[in-house]
N, C-alpha and C. Protein backbone atom coordinates (compact mmCIF):
# COMPACT_ATOMS: atom_id res chain seq x y z
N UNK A 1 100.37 102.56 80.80
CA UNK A 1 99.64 103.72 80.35
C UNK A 1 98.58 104.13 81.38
N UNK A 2 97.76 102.90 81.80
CA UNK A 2 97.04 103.50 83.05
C UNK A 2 97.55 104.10 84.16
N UNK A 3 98.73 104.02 84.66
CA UNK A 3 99.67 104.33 85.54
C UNK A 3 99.41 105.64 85.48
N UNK A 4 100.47 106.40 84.62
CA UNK A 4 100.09 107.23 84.26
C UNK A 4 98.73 108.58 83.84
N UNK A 5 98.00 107.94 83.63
CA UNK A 5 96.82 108.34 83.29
C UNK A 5 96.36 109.13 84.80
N UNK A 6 96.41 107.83 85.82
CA UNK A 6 96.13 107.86 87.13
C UNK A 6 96.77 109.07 87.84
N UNK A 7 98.24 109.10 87.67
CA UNK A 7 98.94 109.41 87.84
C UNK A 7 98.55 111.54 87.90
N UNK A 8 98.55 111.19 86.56
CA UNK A 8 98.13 112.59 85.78
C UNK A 8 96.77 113.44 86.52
N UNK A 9 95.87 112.31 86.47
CA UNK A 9 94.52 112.92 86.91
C UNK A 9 94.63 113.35 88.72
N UNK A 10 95.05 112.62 88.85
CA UNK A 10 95.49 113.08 90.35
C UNK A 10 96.00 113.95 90.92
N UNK A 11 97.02 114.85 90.16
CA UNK A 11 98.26 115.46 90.26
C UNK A 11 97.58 116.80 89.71
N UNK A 12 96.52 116.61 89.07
CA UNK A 12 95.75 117.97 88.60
C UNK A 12 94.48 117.80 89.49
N UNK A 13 93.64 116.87 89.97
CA UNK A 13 92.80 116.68 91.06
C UNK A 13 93.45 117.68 91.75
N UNK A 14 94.25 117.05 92.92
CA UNK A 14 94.38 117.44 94.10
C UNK A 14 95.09 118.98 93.91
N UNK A 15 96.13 119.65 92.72
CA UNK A 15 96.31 120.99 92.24
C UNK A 15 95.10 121.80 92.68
N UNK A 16 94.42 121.40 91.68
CA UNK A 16 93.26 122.51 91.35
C UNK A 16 92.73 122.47 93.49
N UNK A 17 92.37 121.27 93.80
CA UNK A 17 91.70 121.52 95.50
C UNK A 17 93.02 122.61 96.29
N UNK A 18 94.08 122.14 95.89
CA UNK A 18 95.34 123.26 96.55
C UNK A 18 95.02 124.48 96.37
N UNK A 19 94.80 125.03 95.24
CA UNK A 19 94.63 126.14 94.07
C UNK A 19 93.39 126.84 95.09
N UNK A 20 92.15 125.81 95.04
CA UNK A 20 90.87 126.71 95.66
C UNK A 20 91.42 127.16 97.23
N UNK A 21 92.01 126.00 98.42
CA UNK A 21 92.32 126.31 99.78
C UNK A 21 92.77 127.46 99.40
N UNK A 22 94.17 127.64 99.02
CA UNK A 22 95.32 128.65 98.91
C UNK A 22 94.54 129.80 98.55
N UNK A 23 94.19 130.10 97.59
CA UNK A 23 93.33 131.46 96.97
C UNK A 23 92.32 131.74 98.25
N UNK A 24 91.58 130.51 98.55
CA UNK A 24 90.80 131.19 99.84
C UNK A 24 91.43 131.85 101.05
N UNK A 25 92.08 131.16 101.66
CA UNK A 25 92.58 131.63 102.06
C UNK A 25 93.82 133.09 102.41
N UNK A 26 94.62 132.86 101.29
CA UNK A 26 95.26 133.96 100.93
C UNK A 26 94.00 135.33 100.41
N UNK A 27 92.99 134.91 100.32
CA UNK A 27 91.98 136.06 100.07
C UNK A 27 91.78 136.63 101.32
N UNK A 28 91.82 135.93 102.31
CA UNK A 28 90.59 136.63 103.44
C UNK A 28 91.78 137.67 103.86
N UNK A 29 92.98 137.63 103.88
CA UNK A 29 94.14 138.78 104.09
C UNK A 29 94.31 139.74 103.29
N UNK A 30 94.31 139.59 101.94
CA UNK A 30 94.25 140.74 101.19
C UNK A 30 94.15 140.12 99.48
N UNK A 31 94.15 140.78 98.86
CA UNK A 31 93.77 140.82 97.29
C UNK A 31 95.14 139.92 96.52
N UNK A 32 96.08 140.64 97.22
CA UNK A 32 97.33 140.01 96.56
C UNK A 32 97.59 139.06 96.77
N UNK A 33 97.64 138.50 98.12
CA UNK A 33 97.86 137.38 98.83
C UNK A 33 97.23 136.02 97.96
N UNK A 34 95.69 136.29 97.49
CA UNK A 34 94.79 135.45 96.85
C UNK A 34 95.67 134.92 96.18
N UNK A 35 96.67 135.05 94.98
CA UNK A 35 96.82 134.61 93.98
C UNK A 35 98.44 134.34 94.63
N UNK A 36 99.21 134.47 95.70
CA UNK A 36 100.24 133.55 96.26
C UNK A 36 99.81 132.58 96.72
N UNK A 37 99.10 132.53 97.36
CA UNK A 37 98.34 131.31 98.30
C UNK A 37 97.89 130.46 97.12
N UNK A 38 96.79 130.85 95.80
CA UNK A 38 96.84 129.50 95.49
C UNK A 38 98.33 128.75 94.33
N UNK A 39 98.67 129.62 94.19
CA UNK A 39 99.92 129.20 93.63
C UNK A 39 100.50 128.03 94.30
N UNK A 40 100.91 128.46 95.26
CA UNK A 40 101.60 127.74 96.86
C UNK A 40 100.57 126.61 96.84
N UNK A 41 99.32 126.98 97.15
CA UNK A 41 98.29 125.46 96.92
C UNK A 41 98.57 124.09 95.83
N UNK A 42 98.53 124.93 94.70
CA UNK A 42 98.54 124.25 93.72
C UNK A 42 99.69 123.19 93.80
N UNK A 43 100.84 124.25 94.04
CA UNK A 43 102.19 123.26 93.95
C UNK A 43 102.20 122.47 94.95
N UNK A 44 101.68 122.40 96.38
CA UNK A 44 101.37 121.56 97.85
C UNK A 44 100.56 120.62 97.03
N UNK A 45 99.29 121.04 96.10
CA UNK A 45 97.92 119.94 96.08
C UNK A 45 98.54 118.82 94.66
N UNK A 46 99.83 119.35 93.78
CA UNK A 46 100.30 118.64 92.96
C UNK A 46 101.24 117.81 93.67
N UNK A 47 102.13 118.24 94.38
CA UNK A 47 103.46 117.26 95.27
C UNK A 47 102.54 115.99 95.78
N UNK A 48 101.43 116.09 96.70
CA UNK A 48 100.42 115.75 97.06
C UNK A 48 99.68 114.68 96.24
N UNK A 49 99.18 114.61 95.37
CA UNK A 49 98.44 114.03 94.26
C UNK A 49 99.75 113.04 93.41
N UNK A 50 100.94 113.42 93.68
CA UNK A 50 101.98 112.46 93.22
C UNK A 50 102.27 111.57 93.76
N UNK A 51 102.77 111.97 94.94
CA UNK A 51 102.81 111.04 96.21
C UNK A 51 101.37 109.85 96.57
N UNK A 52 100.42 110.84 96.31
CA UNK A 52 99.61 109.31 96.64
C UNK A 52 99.31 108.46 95.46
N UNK A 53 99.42 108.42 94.46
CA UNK A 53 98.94 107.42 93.78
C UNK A 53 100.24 106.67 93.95
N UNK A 54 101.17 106.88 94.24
CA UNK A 54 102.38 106.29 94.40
C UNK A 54 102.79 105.21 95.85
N UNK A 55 102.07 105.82 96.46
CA UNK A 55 101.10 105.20 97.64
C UNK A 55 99.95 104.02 97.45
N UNK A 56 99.10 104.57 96.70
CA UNK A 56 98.05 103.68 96.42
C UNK A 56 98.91 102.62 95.57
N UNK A 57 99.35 102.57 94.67
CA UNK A 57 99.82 101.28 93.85
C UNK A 57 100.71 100.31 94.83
N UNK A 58 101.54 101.02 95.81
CA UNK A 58 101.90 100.05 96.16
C UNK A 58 100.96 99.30 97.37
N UNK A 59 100.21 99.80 98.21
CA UNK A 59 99.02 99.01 98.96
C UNK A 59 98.40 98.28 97.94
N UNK A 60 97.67 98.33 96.62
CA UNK A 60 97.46 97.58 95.80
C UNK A 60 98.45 95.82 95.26
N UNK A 61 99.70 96.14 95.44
CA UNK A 61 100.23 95.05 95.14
C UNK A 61 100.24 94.57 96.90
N UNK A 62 100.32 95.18 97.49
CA UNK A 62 100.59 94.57 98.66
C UNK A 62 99.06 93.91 98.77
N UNK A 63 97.87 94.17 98.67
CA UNK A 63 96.52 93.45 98.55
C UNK A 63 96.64 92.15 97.73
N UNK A 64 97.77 92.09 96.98
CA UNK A 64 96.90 91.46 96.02
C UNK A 64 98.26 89.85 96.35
N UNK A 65 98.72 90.23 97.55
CA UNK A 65 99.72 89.08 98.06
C UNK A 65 98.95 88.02 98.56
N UNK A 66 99.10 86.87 98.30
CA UNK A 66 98.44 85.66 98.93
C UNK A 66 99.48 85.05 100.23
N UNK A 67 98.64 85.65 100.99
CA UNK A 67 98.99 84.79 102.59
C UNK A 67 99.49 83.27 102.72
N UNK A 68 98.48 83.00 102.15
CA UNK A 68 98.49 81.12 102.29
C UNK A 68 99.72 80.80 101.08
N UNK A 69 99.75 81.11 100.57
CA UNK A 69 100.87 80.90 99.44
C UNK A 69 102.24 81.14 99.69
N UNK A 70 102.48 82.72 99.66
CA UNK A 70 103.75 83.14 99.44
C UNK A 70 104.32 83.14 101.39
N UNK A 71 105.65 82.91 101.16
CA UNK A 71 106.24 82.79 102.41
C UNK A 71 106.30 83.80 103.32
N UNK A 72 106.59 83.78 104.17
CA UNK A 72 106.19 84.71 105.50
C UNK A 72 107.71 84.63 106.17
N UNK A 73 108.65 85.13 106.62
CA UNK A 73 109.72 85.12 107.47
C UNK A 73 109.19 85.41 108.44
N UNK A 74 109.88 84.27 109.05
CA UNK A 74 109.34 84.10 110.92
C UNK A 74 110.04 85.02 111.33
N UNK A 75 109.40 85.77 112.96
CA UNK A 75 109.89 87.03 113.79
C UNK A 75 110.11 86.24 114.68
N UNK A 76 111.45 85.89 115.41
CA UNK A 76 111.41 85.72 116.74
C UNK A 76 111.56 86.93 117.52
């Protein structure tokens, strides 16, 4: 459930920051543009916000590996 939660808040976090770039930007060109650009944001700042918590969990398990413990395959 926290997964998720995380998941969720993130995915509308980083939206809405897409949402403001995009609209800004698409503003300084013209009126119409404003409201493609943040569209386009939104959906970049949601793809975005998925991908990393999906990211973060797995560096999290990878933190939480014990060196001294679990085995290591040798590189020659």
């Amino acid at each position: 459930m926290r997964e998720n939660f995380r998941r969720i808040y993130s995915r509308a976090k980083h939206a809405a920051i897409g949402a403001a770039i995009g609209a800004a930007i698409g503003g300084i060109v013209s009126r119409n543009l404003a409201s493609t650009g943040g569209g386009i944001g939104a959906l970049t700042g949601a793809i975005v916000g998925e991908k990393r918590v999906s990211v973060e969990s797995v560096v999290e398990d990878v933190k939480e590996v014990d060196v001294d413990t679990d085995s290591i395959p040798d590189i020659d």
